[in-house]
Each structure stands twice: as structure tokens, then as C-alpha cells.
PDB file of N, CA and C in Angstrom:
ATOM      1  N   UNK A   1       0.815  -1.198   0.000  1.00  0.00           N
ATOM      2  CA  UNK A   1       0.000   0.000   0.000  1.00  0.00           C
ATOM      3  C   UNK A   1       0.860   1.264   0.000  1.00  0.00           C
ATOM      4  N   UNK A   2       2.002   1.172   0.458  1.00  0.00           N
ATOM      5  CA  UNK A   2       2.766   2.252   0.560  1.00  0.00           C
ATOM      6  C   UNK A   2       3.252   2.906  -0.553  1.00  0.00           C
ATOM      7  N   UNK A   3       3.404   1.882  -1.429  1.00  0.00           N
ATOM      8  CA  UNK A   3       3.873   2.216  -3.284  1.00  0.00           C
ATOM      9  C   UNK A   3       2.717   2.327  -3.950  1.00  0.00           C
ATOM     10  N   UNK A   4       1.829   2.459  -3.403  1.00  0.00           N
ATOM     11  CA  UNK A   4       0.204   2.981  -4.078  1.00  0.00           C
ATOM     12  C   UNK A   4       0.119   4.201  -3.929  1.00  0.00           C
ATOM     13  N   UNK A   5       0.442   4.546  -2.185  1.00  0.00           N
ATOM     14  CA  UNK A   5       0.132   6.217  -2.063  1.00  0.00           C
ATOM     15  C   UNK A   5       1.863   7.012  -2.277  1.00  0.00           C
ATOM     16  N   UNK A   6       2.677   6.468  -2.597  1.00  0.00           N
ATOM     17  CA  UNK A   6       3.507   7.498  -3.003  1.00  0.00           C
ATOM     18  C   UNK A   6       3.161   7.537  -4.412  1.00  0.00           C
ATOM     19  N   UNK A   7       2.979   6.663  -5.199  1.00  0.00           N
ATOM     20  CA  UNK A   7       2.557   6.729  -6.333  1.00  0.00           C
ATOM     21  C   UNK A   7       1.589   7.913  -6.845  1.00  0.00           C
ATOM     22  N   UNK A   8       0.554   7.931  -5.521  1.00  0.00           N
ATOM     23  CA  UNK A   8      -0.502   8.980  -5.893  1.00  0.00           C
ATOM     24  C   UNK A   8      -0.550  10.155  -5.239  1.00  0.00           C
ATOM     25  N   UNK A   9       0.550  10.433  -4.556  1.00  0.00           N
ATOM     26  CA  UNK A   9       0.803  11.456  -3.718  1.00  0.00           C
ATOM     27  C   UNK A   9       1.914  12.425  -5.052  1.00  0.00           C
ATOM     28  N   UNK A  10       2.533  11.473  -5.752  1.00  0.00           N
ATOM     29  CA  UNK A  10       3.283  11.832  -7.091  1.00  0.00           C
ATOM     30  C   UNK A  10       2.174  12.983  -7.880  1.00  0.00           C
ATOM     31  N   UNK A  11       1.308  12.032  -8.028  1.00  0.00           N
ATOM     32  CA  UNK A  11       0.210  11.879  -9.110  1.00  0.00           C
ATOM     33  C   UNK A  11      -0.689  13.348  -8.898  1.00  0.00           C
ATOM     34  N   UNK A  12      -0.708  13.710  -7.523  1.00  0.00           N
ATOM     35  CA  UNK A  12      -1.690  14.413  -7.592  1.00  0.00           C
ATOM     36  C   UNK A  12      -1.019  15.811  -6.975  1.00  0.00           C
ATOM     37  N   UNK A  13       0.664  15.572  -7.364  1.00  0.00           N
ATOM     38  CA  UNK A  13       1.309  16.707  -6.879  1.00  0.00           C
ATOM     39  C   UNK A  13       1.421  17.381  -5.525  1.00  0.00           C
ATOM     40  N   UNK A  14       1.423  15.978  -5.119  1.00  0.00           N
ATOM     41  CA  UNK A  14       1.791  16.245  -3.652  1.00  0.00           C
ATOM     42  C   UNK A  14       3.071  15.946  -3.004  1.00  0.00           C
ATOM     43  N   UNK A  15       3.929  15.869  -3.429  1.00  0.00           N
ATOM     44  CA  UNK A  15       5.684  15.283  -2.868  1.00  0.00           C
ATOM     45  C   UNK A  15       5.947  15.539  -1.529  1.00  0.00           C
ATOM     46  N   UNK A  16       5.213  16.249  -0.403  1.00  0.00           N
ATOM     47  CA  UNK A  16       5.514  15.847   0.607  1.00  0.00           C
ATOM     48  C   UNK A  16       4.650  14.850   1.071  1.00  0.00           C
ATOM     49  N   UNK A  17       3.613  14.037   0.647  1.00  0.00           N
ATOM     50  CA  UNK A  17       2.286  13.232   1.188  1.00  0.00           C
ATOM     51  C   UNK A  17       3.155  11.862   0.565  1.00  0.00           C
ATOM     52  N   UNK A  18       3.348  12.256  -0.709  1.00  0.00           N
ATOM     53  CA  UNK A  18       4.319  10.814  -1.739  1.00  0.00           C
ATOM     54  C   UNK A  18       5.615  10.631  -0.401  1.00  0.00           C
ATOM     55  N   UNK A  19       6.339  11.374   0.249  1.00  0.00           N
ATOM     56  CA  UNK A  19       7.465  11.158   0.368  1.00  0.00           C
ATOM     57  C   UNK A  19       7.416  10.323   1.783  1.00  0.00           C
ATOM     58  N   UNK A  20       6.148  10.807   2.433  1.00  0.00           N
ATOM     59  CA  UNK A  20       5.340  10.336   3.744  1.00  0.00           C
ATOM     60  C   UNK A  20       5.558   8.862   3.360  1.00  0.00           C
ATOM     61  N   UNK A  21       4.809   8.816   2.799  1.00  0.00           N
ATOM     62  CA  UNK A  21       4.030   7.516   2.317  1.00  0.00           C
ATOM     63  C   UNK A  21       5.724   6.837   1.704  1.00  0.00           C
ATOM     64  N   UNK A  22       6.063   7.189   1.408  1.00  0.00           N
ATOM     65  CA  UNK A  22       7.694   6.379   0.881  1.00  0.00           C
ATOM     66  C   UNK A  22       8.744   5.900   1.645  1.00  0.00           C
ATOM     67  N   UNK A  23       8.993   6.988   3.161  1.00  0.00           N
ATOM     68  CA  UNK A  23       9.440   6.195   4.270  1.00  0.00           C
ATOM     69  C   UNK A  23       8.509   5.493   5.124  1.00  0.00           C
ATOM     70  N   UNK A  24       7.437   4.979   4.979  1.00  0.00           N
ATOM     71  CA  UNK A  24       6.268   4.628   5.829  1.00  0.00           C
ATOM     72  C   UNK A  24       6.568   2.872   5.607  1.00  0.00           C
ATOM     73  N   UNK A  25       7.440   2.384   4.775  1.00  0.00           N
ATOM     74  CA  UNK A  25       7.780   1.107   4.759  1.00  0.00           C
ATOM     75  C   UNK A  25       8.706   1.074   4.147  1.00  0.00           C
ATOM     76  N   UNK A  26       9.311  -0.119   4.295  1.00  0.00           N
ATOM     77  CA  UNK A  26      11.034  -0.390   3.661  1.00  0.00           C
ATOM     78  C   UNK A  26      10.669  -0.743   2.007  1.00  0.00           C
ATOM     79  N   UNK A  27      11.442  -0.137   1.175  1.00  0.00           N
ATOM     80  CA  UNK A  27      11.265  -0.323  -0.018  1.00  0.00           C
ATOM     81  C   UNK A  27      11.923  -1.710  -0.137  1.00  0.00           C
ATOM     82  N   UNK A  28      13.292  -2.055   0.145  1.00  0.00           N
ATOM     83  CA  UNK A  28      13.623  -3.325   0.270  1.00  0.00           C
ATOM     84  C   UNK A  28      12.597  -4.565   0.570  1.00  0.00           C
ATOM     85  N   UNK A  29      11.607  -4.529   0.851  1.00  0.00           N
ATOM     86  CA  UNK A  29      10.523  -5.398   1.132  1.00  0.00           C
ATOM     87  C   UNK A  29       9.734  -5.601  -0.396  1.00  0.00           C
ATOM     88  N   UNK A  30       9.954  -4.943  -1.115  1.00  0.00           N
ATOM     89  CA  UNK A  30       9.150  -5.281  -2.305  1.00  0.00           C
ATOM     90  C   UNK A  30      10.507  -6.424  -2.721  1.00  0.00           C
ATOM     91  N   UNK A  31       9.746  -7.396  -3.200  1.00  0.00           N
ATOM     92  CA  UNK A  31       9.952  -8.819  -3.895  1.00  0.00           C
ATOM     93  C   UNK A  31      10.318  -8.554  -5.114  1.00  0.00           C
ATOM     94  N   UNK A  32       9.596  -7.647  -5.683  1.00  0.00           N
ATOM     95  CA  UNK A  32       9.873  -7.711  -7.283  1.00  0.00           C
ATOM     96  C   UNK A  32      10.737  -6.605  -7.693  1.00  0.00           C
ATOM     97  N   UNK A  33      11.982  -7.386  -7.567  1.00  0.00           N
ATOM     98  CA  UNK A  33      13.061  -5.722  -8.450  1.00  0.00           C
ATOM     99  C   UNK A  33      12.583  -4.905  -9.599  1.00  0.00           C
ATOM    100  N   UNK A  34      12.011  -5.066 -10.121  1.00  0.00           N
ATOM    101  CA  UNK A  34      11.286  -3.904 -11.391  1.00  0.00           C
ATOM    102  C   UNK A  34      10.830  -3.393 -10.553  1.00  0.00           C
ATOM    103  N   UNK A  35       9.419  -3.748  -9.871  1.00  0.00           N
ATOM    104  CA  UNK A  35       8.515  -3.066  -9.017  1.00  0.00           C
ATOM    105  C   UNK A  35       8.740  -2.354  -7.430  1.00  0.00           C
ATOM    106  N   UNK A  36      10.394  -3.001  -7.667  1.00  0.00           N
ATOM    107  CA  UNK A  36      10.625  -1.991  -6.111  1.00  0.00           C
ATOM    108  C   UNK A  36      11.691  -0.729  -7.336  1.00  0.00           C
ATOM    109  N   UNK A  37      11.913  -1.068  -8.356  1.00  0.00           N
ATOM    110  CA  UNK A  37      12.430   0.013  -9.318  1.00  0.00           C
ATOM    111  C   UNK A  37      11.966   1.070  -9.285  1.00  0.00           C
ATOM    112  N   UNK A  38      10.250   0.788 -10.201  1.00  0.00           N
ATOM    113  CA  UNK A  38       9.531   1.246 -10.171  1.00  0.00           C
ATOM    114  C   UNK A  38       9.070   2.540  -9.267  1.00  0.00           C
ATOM    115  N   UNK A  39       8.937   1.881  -7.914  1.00  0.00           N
ATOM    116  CA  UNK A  39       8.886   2.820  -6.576  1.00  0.00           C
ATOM    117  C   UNK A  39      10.083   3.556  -6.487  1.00  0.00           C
ATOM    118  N   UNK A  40      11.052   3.104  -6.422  1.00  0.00           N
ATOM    119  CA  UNK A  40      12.126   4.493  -6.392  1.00  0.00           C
ATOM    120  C   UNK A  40      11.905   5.199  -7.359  1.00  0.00           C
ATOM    121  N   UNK A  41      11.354   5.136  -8.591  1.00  0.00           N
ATOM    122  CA  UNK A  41      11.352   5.936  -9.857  1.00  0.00           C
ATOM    123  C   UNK A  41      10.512   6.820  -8.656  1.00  0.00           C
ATOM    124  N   UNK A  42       9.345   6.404  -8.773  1.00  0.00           N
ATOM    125  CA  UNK A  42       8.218   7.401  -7.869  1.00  0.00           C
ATOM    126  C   UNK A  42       8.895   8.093  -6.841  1.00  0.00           C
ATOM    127  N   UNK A  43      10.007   8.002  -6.191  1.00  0.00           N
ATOM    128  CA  UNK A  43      10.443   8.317  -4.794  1.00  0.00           C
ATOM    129  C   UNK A  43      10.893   9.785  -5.604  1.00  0.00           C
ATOM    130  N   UNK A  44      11.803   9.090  -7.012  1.00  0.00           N
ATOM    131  CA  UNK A  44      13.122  10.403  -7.203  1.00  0.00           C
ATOM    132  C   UNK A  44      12.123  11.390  -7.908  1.00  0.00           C
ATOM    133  N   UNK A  45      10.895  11.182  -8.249  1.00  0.00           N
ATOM    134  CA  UNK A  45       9.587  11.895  -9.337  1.00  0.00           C
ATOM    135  C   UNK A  45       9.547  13.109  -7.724  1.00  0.00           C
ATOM    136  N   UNK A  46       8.827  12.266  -6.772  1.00  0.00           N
ATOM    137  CA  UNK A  46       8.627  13.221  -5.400  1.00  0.00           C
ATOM    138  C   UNK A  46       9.805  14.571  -5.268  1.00  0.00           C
ATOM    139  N   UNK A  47      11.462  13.625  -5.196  1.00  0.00           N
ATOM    140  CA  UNK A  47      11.942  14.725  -5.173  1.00  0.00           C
ATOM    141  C   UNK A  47      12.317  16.028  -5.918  1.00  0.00           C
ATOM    142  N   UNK A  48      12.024  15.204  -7.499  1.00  0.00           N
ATOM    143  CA  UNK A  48      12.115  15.883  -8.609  1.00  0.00           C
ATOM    144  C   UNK A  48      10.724  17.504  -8.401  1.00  0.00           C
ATOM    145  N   UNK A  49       9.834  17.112  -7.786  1.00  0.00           N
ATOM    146  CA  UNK A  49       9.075  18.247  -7.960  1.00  0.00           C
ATOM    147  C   UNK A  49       9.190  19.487  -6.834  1.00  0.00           C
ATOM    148  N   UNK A  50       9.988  19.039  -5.905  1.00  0.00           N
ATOM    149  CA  UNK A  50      10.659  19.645  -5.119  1.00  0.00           C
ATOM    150  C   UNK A  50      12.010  20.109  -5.675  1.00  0.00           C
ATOM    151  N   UNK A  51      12.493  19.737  -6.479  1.00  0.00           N
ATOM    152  CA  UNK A  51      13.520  20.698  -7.453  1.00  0.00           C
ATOM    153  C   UNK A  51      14.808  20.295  -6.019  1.00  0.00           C
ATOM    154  N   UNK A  52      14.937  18.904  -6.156  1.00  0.00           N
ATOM    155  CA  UNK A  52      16.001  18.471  -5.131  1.00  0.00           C
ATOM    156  C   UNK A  52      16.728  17.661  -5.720  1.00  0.00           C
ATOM    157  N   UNK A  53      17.571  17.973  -7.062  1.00  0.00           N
ATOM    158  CA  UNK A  53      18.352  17.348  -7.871  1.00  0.00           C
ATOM    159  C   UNK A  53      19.206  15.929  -7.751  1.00  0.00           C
ATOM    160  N   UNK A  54      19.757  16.542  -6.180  1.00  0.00           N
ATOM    161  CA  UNK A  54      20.978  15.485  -5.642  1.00  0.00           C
ATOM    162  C   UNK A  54      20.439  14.093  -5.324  1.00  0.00           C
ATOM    163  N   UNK A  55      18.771  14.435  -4.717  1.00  0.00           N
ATOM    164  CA  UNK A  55      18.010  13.156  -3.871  1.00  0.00           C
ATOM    165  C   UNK A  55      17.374  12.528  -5.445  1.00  0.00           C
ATOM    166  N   UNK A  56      17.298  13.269  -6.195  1.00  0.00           N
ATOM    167  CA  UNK A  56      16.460  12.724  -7.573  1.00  0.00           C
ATOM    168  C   UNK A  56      17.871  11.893  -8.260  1.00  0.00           C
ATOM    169  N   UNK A  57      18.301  12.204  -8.257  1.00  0.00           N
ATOM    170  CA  UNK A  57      19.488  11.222  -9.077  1.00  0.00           C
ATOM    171  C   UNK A  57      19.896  10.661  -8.293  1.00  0.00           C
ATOM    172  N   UNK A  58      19.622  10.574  -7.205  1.00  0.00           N
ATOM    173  CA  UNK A  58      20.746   9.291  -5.927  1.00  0.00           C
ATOM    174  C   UNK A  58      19.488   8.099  -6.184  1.00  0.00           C
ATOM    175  N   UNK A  59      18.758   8.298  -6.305  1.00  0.00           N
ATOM    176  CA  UNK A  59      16.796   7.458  -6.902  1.00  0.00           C
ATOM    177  C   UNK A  59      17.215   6.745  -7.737  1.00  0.00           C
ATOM    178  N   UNK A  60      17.488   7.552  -8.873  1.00  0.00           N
ATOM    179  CA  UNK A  60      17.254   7.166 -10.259  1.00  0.00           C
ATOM    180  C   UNK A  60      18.524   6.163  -9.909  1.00  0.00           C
ATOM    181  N   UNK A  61      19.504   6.631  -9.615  1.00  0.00           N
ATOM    182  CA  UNK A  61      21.163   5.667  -9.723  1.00  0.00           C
ATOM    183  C   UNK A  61      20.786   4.075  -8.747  1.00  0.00           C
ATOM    184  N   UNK A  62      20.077   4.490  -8.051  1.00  0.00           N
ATOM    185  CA  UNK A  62      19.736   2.897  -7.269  1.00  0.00           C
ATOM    186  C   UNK A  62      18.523   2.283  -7.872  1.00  0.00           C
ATOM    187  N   UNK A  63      17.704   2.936  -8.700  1.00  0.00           N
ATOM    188  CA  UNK A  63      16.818   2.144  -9.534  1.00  0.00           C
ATOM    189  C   UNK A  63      17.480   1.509 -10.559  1.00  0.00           C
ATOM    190  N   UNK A  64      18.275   2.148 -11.140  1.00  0.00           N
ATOM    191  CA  UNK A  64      18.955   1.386 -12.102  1.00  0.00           C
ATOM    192  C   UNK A  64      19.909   0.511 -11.592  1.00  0.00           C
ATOM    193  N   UNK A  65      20.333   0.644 -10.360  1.00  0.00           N
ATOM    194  CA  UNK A  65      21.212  -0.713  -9.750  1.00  0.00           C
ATOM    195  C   UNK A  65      20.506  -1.384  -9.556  1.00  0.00           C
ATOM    196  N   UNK A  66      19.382  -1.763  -9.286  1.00  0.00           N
ATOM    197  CA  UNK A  66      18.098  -2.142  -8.921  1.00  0.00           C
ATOM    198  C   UNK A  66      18.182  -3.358  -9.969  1.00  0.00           C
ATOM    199  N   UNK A  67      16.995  -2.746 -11.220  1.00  0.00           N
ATOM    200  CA  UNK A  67      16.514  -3.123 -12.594  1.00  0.00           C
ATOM    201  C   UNK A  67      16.720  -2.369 -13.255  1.00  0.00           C
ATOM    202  N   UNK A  68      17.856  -2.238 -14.672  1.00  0.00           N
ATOM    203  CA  UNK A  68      18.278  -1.387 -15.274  1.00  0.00           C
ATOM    204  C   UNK A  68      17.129  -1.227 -16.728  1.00  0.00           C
ATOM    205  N   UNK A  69      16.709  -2.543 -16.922  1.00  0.00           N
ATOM    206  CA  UNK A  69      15.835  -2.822 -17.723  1.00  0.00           C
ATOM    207  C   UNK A  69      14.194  -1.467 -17.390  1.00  0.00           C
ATOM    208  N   UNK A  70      13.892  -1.649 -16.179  1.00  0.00           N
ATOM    209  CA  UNK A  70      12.725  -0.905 -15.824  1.00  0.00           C
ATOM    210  C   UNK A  70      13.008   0.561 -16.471  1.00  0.00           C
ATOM    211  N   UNK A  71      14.523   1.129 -15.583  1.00  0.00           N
ATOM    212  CA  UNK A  71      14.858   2.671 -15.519  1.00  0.00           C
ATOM    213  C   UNK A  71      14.671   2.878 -17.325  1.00  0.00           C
ATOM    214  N   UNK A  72      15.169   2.148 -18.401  1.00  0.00           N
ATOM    215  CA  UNK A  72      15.841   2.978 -19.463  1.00  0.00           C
ATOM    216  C   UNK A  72      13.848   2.340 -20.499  1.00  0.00           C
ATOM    217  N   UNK A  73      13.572   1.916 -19.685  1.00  0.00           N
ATOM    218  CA  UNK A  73      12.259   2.418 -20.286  1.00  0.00           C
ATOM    219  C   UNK A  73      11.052   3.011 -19.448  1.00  0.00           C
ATOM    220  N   UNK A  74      11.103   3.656 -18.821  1.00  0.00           N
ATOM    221  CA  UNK A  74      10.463   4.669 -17.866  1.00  0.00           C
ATOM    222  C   UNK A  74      10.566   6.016 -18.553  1.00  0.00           C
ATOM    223  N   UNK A  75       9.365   6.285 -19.027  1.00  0.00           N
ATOM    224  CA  UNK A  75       9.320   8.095 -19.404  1.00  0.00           C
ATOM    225  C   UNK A  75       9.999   9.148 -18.425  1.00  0.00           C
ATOM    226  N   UNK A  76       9.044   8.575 -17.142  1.00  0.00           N
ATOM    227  CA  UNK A  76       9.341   9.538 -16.486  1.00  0.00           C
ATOM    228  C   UNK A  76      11.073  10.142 -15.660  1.00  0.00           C
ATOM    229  N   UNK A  77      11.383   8.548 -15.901  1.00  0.00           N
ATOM    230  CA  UNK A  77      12.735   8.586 -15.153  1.00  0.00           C
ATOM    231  C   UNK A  77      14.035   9.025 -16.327  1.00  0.00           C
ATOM    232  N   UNK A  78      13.072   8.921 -17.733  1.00  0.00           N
ATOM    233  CA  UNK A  78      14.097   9.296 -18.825  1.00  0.00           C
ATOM    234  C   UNK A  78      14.103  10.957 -19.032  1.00  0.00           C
ATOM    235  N   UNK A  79      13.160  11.661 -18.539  1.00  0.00           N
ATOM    236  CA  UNK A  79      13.209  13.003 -18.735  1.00  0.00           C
ATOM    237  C   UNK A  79      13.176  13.640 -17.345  1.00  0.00           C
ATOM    238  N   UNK A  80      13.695  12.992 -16.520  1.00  0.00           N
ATOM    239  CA  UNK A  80      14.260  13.748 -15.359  1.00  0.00           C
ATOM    240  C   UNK A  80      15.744  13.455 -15.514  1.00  0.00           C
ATOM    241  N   UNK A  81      16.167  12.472 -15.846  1.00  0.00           N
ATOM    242  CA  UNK A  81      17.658  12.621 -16.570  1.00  0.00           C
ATOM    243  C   UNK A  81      18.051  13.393 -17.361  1.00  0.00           C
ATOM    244  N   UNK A  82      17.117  13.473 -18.375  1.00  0.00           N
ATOM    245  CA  UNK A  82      17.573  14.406 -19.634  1.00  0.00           C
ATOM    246  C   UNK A  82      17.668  15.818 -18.778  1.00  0.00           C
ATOM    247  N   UNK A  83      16.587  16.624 -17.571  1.00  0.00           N
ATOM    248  CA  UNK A  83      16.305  17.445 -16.862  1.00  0.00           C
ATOM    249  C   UNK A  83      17.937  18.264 -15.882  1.00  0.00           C
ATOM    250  N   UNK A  84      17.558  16.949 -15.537  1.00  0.00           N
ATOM    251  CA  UNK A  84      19.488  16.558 -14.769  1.00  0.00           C
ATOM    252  C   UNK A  84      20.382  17.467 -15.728  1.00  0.00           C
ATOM    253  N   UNK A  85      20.797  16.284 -16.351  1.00  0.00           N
ATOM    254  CA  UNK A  85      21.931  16.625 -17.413  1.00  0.00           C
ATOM    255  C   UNK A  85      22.030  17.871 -18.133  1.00  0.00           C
ATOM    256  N   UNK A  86      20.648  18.795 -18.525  1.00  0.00           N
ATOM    257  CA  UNK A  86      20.881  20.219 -18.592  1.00  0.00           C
ATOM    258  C   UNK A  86      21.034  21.107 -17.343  1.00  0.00           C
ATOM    259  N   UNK A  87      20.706  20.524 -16.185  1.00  0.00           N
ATOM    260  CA  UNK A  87      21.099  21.391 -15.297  1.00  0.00           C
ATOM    261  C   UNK A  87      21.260  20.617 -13.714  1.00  0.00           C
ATOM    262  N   UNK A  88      22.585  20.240 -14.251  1.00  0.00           N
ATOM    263  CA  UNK A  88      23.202  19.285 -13.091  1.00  0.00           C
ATOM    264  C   UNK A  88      23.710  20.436 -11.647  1.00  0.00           C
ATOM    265  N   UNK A  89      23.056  19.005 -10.805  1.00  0.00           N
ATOM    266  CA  UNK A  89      23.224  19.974  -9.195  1.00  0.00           C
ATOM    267  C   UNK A  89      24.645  20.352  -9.366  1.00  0.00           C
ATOM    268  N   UNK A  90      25.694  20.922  -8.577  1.00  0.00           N
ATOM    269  CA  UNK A  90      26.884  21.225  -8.573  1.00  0.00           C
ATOM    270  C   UNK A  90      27.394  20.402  -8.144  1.00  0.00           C
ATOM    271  N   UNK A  91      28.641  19.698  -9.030  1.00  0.00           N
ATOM    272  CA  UNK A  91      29.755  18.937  -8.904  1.00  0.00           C
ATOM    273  C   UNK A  91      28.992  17.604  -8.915  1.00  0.00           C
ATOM    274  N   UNK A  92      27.996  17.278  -9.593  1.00  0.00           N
ATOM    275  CA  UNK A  92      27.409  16.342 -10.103  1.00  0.00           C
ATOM    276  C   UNK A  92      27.298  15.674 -11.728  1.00  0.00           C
ATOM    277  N   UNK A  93      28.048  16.594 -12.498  1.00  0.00           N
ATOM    278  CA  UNK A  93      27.597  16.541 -14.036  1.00  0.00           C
ATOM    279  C   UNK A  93      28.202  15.262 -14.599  1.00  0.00           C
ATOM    280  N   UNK A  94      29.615  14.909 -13.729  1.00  0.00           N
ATOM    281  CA  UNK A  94      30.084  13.474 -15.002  1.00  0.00           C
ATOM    282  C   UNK A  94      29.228  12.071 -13.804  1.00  0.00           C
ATOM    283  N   UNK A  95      28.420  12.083 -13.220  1.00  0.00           N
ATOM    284  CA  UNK A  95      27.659  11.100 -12.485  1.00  0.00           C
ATOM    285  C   UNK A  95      26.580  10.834 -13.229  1.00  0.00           C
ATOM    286  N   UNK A  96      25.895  12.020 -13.435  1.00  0.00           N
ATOM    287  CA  UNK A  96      24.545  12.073 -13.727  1.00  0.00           C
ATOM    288  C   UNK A  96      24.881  11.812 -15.473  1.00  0.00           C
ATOM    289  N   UNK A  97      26.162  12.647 -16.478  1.00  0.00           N
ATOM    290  CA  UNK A  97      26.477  11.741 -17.439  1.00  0.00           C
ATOM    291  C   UNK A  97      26.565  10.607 -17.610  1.00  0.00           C
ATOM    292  N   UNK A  98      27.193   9.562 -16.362  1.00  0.00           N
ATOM    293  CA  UNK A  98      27.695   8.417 -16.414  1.00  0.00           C
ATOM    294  C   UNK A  98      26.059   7.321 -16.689  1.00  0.00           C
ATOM    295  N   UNK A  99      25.240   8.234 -15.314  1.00  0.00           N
ATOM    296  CA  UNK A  99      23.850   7.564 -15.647  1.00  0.00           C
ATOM    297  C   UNK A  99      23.049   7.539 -16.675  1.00  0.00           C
ATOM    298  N   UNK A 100      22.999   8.964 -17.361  1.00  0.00           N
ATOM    299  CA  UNK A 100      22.837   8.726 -18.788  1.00  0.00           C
ATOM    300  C   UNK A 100      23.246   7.629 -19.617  1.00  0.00           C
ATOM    301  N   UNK A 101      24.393   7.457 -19.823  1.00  0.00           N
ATOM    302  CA  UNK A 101      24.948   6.758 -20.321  1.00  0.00           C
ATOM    303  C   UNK A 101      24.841   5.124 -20.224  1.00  0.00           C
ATOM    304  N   UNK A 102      24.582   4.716 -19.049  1.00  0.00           N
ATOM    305  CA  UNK A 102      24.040   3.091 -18.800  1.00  0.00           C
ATOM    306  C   UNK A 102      22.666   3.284 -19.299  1.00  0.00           C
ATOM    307  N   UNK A 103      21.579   4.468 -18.884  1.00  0.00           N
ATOM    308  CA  UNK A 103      19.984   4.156 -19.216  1.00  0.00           C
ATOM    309  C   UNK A 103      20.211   4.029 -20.758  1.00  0.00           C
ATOM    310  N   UNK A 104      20.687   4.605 -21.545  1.00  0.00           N
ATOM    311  CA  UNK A 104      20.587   4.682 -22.922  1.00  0.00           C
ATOM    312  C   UNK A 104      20.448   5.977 -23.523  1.00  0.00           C
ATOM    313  N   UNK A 105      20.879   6.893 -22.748  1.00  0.00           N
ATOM    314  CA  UNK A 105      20.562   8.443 -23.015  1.00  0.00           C
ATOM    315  C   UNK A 105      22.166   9.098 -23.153  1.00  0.00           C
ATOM    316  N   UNK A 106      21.650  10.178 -24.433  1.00  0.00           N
ATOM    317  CA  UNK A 106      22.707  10.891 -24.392  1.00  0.00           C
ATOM    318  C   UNK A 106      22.564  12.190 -24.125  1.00  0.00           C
ATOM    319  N   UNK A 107      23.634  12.839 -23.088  1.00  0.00           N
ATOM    320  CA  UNK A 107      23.655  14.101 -22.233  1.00  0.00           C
ATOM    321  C   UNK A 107      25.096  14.913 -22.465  1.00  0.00           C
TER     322      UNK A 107
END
């Protein structure tokens, strides 16, 4: 239930209710690596709308350690990279390149 309401706490532009709801259980408890992917995608979306660069790509980089397969076909996680990469937090730019670079994106 917890990856339902961060999901919709995302959804309905709420990133501090999503982010509630995201430490409210161990993501490690999801069984299914896509689908605990998945949820971090949603985690780094939360921080992404909070314009918190560093916590949005530390997301995205453990989703793709995760299931790399999920991240590099995820819309959403492909244009918060692309987002990144034009305007990387400071002293972040060859990381957030590097991640580009495994999802399938060029930055």
C-alpha cells in the first residue's frame, strides 16, 4: 500500500504526502526488483518536484542498480535525466552523465 500512495501522492502533486508515504515502509521489502524500481522511480519523481536534484538522481542511480531494464524504459525517469543533465546539481555533471549513459541516453 505504501507504493500505491507514493505513487498517488506523485500523481496528484503532492511530494511531501508521496514522500510520507515512501518512508512509511522499507522499499527493500518489495519482492519484485522492477517493481521496487519502479517505486524508487516514484520516490526520485517526489523529489524531482521539489527541485532536489541530488536526492532525484541518488533514486534514479539505485533504480537502475536495482533493474536497469525498468529505468531505461520509464518516461518519467528518462526526462528527469535528460532534466538533470541540462542542469546538473553542482559537482554532479560526469555522475549524472555516467547515468545517462548506462539508461541509454545521451547528455
Amino acid at each position: 500500500m505504501g507504493a500505491h500512495a507514493t505513487t498517488l501522492g506523485v500523481e496528484l502533486r503532492r511530494p511531501g504526502e508521496a514522500l510520507r508515504a515512501a518512508t512509511s515502509f522499507d522499499a527493500d521489502a518489495i519482492p519484485s526488483l522492477p517493481r521496487r524500481s519502479r517505486h524508487l522511480i516514484e520516490v526520485a519523481r517526489a523529489h524531482h518536484q521539489r527541485d532536489e536534484g541530488q536526492a532525484t538522481y541518488a533514486l534514479l542511480d539505485l533504480a537502475e542498480r536495482t533493474a536497469p531494464e525498468t529505468i531505461q524504459y520509464n518516461g518519467y525517469a528518462r526526462d528527469m535525466l535528460l532534466r538533470l543533465a541540462a542542469a546538473p546539481p553542482s559537482g554532479m555533471r560526469q555522475e549524472i552523465r555516467d547515468l545517462c549513459t548506462r539508461v541509454g541516453l545521451v547528455a
